[in-house]
N, C-alpha and C. Protein backbone atom coordinates (compact mmCIF):
# COMPACT_ATOMS: atom_id res chain seq x y z
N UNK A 1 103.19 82.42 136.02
CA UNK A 1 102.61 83.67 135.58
C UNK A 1 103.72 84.53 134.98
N UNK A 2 103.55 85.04 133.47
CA UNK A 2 104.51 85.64 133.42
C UNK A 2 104.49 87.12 132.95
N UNK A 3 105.08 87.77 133.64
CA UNK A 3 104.97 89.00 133.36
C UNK A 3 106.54 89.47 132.74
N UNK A 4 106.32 90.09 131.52
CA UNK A 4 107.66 90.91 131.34
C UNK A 4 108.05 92.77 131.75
N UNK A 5 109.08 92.42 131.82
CA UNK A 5 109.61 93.86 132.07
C UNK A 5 109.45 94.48 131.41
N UNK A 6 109.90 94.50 130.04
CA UNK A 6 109.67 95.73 129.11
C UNK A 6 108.93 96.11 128.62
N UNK A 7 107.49 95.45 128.88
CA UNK A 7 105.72 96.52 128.81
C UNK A 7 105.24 96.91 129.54
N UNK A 8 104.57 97.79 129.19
CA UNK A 8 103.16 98.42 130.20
C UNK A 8 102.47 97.70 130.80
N UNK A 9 101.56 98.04 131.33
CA UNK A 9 100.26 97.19 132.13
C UNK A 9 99.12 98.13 132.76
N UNK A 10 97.72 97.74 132.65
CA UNK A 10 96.93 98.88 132.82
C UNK A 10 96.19 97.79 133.78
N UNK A 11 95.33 98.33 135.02
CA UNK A 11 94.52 97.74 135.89
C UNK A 11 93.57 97.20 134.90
N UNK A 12 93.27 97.07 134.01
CA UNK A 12 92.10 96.15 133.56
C UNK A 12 92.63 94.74 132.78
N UNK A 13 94.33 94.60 133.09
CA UNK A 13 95.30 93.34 132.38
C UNK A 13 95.22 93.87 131.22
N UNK A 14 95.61 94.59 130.59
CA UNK A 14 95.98 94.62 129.51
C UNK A 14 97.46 95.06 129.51
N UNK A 15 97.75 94.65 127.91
CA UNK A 15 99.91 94.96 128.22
C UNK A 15 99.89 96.28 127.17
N UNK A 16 100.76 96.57 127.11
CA UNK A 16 100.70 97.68 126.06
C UNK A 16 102.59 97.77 125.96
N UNK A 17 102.68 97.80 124.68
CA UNK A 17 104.16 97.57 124.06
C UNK A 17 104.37 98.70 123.21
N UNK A 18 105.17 99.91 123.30
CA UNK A 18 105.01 101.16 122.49
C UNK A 18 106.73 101.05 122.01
N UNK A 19 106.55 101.86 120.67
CA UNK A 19 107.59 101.55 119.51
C UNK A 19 107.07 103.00 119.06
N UNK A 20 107.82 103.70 119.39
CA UNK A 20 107.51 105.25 118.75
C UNK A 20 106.39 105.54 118.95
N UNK A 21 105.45 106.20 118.14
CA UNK A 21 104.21 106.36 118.23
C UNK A 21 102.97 105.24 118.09
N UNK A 22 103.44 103.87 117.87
CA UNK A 22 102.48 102.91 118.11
C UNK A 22 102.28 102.21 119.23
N UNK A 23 101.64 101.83 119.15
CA UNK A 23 101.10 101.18 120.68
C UNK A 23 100.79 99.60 120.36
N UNK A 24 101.25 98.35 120.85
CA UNK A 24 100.51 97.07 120.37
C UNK A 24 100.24 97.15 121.81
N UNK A 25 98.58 96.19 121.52
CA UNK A 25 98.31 95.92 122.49
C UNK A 25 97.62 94.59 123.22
N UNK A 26 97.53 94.04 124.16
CA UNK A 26 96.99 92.41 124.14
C UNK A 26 96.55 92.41 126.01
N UNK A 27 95.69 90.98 125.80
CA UNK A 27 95.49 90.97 127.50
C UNK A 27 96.75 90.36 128.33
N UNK A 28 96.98 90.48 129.24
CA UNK A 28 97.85 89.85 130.13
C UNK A 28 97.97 88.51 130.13
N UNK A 29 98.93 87.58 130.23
CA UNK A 29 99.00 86.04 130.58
C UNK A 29 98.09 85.68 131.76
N UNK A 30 98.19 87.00 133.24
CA UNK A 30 97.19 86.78 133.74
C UNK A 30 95.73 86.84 133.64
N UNK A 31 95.52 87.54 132.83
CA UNK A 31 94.03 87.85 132.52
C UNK A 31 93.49 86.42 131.48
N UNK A 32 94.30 85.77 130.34
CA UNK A 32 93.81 84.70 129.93
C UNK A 32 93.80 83.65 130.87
N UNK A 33 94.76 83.79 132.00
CA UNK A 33 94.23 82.44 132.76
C UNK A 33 93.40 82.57 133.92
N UNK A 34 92.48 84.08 134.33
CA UNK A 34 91.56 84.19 134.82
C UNK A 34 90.29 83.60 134.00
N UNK A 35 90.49 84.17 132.44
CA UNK A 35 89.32 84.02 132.07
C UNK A 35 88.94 82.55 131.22
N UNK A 36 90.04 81.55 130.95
CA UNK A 36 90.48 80.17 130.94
C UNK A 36 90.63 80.06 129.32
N UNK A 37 89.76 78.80 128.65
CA UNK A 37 89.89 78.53 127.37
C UNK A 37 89.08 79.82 126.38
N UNK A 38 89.78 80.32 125.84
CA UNK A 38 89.34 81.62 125.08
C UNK A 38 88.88 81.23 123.49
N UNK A 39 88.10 81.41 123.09
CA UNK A 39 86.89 80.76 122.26
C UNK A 39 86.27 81.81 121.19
N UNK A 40 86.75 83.12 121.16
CA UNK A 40 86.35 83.77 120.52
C UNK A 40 86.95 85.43 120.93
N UNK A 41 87.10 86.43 120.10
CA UNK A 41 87.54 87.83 119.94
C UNK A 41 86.57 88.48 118.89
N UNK A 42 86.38 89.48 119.46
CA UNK A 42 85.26 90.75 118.49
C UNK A 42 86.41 91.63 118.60
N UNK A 43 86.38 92.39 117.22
CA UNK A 43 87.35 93.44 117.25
C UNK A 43 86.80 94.34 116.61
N UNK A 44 86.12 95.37 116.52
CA UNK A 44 85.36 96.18 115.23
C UNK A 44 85.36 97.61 115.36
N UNK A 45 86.57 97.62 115.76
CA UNK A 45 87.14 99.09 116.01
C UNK A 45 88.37 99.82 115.44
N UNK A 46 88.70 98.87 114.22
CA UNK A 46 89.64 99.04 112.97
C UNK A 46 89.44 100.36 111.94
N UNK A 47 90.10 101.50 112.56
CA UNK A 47 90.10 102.45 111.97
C UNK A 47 89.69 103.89 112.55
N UNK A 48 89.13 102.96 113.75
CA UNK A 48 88.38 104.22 114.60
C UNK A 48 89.35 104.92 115.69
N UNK A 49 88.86 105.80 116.15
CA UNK A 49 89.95 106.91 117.24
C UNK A 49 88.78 106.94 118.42
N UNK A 50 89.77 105.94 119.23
CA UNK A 50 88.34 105.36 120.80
C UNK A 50 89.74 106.40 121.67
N UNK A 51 89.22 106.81 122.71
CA UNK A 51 89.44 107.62 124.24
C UNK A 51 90.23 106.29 124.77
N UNK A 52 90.89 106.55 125.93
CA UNK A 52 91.48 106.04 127.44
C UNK A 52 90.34 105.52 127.86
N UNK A 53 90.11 104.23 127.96
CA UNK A 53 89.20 103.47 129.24
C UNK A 53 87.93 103.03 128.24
N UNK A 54 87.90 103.92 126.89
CA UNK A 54 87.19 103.16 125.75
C UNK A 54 86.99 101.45 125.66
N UNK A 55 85.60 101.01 125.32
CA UNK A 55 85.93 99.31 124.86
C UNK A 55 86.64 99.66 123.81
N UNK A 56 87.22 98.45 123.35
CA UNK A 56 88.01 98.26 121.76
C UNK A 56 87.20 96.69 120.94
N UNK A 57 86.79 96.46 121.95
CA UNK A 57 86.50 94.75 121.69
C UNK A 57 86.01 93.88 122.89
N UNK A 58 85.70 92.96 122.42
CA UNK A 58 85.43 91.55 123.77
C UNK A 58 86.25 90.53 123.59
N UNK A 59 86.37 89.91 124.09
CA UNK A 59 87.02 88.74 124.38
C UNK A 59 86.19 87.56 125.16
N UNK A 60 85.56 86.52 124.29
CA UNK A 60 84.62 86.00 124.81
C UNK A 60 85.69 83.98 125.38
N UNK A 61 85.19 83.62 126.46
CA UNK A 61 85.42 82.69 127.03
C UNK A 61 84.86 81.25 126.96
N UNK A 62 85.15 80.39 127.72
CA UNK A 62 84.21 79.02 127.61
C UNK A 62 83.15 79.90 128.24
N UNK A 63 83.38 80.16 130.02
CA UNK A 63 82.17 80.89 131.02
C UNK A 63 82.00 81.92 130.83
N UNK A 64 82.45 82.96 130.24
CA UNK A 64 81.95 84.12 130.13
C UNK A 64 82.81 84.97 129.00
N UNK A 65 82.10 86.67 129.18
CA UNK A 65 82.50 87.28 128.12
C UNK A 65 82.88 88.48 129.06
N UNK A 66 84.43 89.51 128.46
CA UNK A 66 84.90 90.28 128.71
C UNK A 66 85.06 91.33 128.15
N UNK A 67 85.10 92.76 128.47
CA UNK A 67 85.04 93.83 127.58
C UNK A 67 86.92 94.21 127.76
N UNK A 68 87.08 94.72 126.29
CA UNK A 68 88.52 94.96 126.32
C UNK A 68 89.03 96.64 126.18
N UNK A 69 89.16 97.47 127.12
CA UNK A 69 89.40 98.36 127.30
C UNK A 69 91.09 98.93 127.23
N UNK A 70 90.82 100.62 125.97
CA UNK A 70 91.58 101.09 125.82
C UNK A 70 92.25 101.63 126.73
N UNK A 71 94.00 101.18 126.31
CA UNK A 71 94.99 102.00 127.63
C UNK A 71 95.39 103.30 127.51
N UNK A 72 95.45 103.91 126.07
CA UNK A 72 95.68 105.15 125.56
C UNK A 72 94.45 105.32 124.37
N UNK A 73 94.83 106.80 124.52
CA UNK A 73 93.74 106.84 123.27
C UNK A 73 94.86 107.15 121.96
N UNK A 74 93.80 106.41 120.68
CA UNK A 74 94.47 106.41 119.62
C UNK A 74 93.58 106.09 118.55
N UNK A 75 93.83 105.93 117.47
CA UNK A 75 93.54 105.40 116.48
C UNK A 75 93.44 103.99 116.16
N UNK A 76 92.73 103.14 116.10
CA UNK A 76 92.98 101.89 115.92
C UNK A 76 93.51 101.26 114.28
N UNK A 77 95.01 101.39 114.01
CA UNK A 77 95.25 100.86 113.05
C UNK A 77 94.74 99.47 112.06
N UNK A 78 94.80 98.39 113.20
CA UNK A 78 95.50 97.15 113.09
C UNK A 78 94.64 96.01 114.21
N UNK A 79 93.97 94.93 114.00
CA UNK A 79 93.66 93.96 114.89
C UNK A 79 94.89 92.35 114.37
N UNK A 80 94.74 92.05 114.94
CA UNK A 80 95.68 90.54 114.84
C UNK A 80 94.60 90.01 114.15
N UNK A 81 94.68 89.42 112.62
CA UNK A 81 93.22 88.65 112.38
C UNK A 81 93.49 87.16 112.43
N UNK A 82 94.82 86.65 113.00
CA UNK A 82 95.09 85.06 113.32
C UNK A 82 94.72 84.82 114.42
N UNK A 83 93.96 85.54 115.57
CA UNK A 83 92.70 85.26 116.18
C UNK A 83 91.47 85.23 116.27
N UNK A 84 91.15 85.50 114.53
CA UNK A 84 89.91 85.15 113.96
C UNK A 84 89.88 83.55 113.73
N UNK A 85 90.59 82.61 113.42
CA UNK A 85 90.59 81.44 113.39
C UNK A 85 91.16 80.89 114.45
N UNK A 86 92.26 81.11 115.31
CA UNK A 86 92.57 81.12 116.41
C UNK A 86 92.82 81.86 117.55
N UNK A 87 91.57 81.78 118.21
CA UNK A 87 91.81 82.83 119.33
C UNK A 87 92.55 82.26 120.81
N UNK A 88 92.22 80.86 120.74
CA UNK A 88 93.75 79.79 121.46
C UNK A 88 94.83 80.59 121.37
N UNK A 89 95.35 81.17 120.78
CA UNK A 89 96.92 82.04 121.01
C UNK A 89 96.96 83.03 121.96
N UNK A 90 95.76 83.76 122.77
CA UNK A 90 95.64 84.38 123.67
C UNK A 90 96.19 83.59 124.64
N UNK A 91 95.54 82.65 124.56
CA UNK A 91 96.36 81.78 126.21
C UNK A 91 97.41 81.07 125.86
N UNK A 92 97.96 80.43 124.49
CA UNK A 92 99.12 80.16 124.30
C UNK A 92 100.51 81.02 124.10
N UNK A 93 100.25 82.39 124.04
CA UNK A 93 101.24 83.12 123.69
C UNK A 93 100.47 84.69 123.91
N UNK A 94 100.22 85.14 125.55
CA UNK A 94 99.72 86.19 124.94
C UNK A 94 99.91 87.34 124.76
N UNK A 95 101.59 87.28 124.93
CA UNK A 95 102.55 88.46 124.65
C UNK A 95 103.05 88.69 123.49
N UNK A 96 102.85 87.15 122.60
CA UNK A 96 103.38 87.49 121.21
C UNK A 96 102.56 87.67 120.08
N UNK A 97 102.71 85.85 119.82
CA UNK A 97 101.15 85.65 118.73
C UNK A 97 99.73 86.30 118.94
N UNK A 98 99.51 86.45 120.47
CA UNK A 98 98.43 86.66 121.02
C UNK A 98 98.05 88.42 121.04
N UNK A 99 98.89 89.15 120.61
CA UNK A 99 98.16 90.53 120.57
C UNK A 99 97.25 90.89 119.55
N UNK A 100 96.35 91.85 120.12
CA UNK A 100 95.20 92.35 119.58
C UNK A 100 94.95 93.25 118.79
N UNK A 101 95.35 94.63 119.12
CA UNK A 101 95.54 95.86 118.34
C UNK A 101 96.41 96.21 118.43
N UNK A 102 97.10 96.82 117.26
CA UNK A 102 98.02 98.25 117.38
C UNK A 102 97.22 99.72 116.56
N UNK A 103 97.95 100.49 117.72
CA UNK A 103 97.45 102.22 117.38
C UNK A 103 98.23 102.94 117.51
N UNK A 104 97.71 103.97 116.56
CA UNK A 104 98.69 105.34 116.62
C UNK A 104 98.11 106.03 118.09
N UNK A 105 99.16 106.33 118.59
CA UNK A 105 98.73 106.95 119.95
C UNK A 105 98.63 108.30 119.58
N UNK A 106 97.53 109.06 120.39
CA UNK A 106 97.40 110.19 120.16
C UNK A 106 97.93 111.44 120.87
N UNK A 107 97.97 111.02 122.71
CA UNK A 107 98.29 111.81 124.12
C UNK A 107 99.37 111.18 124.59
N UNK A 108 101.00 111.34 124.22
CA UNK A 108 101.99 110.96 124.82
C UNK A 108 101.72 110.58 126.61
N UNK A 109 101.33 111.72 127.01
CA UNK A 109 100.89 111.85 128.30
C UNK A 109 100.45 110.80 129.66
N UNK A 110 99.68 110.68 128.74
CA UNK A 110 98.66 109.18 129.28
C UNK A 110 99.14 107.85 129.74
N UNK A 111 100.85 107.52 128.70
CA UNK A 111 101.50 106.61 129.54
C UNK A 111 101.51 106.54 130.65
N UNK A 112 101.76 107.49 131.21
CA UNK A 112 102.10 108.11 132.83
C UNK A 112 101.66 107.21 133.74
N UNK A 113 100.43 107.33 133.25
CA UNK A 113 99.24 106.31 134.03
C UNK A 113 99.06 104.98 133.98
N UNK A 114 100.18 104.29 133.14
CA UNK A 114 100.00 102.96 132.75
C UNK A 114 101.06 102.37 133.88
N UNK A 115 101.27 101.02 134.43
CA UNK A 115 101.92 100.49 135.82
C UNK A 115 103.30 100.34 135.30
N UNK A 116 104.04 100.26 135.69
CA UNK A 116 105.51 99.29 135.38
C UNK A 116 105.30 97.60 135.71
N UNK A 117 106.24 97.05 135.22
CA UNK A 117 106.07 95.19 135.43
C UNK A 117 105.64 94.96 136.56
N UNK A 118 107.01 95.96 138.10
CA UNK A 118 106.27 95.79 139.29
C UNK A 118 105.24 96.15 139.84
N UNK A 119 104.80 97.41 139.28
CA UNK A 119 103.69 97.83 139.85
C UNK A 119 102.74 97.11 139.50
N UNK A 120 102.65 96.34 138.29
CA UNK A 120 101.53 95.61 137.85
C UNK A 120 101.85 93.61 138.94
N UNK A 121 102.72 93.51 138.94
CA UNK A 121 103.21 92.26 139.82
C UNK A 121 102.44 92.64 141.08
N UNK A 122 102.27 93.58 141.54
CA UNK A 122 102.22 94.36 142.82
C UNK A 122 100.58 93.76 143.14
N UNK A 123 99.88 94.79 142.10
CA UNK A 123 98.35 94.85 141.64
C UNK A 123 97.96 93.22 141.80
N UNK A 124 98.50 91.91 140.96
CA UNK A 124 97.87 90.91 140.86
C UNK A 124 98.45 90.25 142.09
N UNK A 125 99.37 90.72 143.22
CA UNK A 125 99.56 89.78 144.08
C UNK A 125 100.31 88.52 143.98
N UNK A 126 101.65 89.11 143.12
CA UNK A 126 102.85 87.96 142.62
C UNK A 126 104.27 89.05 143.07
């Protein structure tokens, strides 16, 4: 399981990687191997300004389908569209190849609330 140090992490597995005022963002390594062979991504929130705890998208599975919830609120610049043909890179890489959106963040603030590596290590019980 791998978790890195130098991102965020929000209780719903998502990572969040901030670079000034952008935000990239993707599900956790743990969260693709809860939810197993990943088979599909909806993203249709390209351009829009969604709230904290907002969906952004789904993330659909072999067994099931997941809603993908915002860690900050922002603007949605940017989706990864090389998980329109491959959405396999979620579970092959899903810290790199595998991210989803980037946004202009709107509420510096709100980080606050996002875990550190350990606190998120903590949360999944590693």
């Amino acid at each position: 399981m791998t978790i890195l140090d130098e991102l965020l992490y929000t209780k719903e597995h998502e990572w969040v990687k901030i670079e000034g005022n952008i935000a990239t963002i993707g599900i956790t390594d743990f969260a693709q191997s809860e939810l197993g062979d990943i088979v599909f991504i909806e993203i249709e929130s390209v351009g829009k300004q969604l709230t904290e705890g907002e969906i952004f998208g789904t993330v659909e599975a072999v067994k099931t389908v997941s809603d993908l919830f915002m860690p900050l609120t922002g603007k949605v610049l940017e989706m990864n569209t090389s998980l329109n043909d491959n959405p396999e890179l979620v579970n092959t890489d899903a810290y790199n190849e595998g991210w989803m959106i980037k946004i202009e963040i709107s509420n510096d603030e709100e980080t606050s609330s996002l875990l550190d590596a350990s606190a998120y290590r903590k949360l999944i019980g590693i």
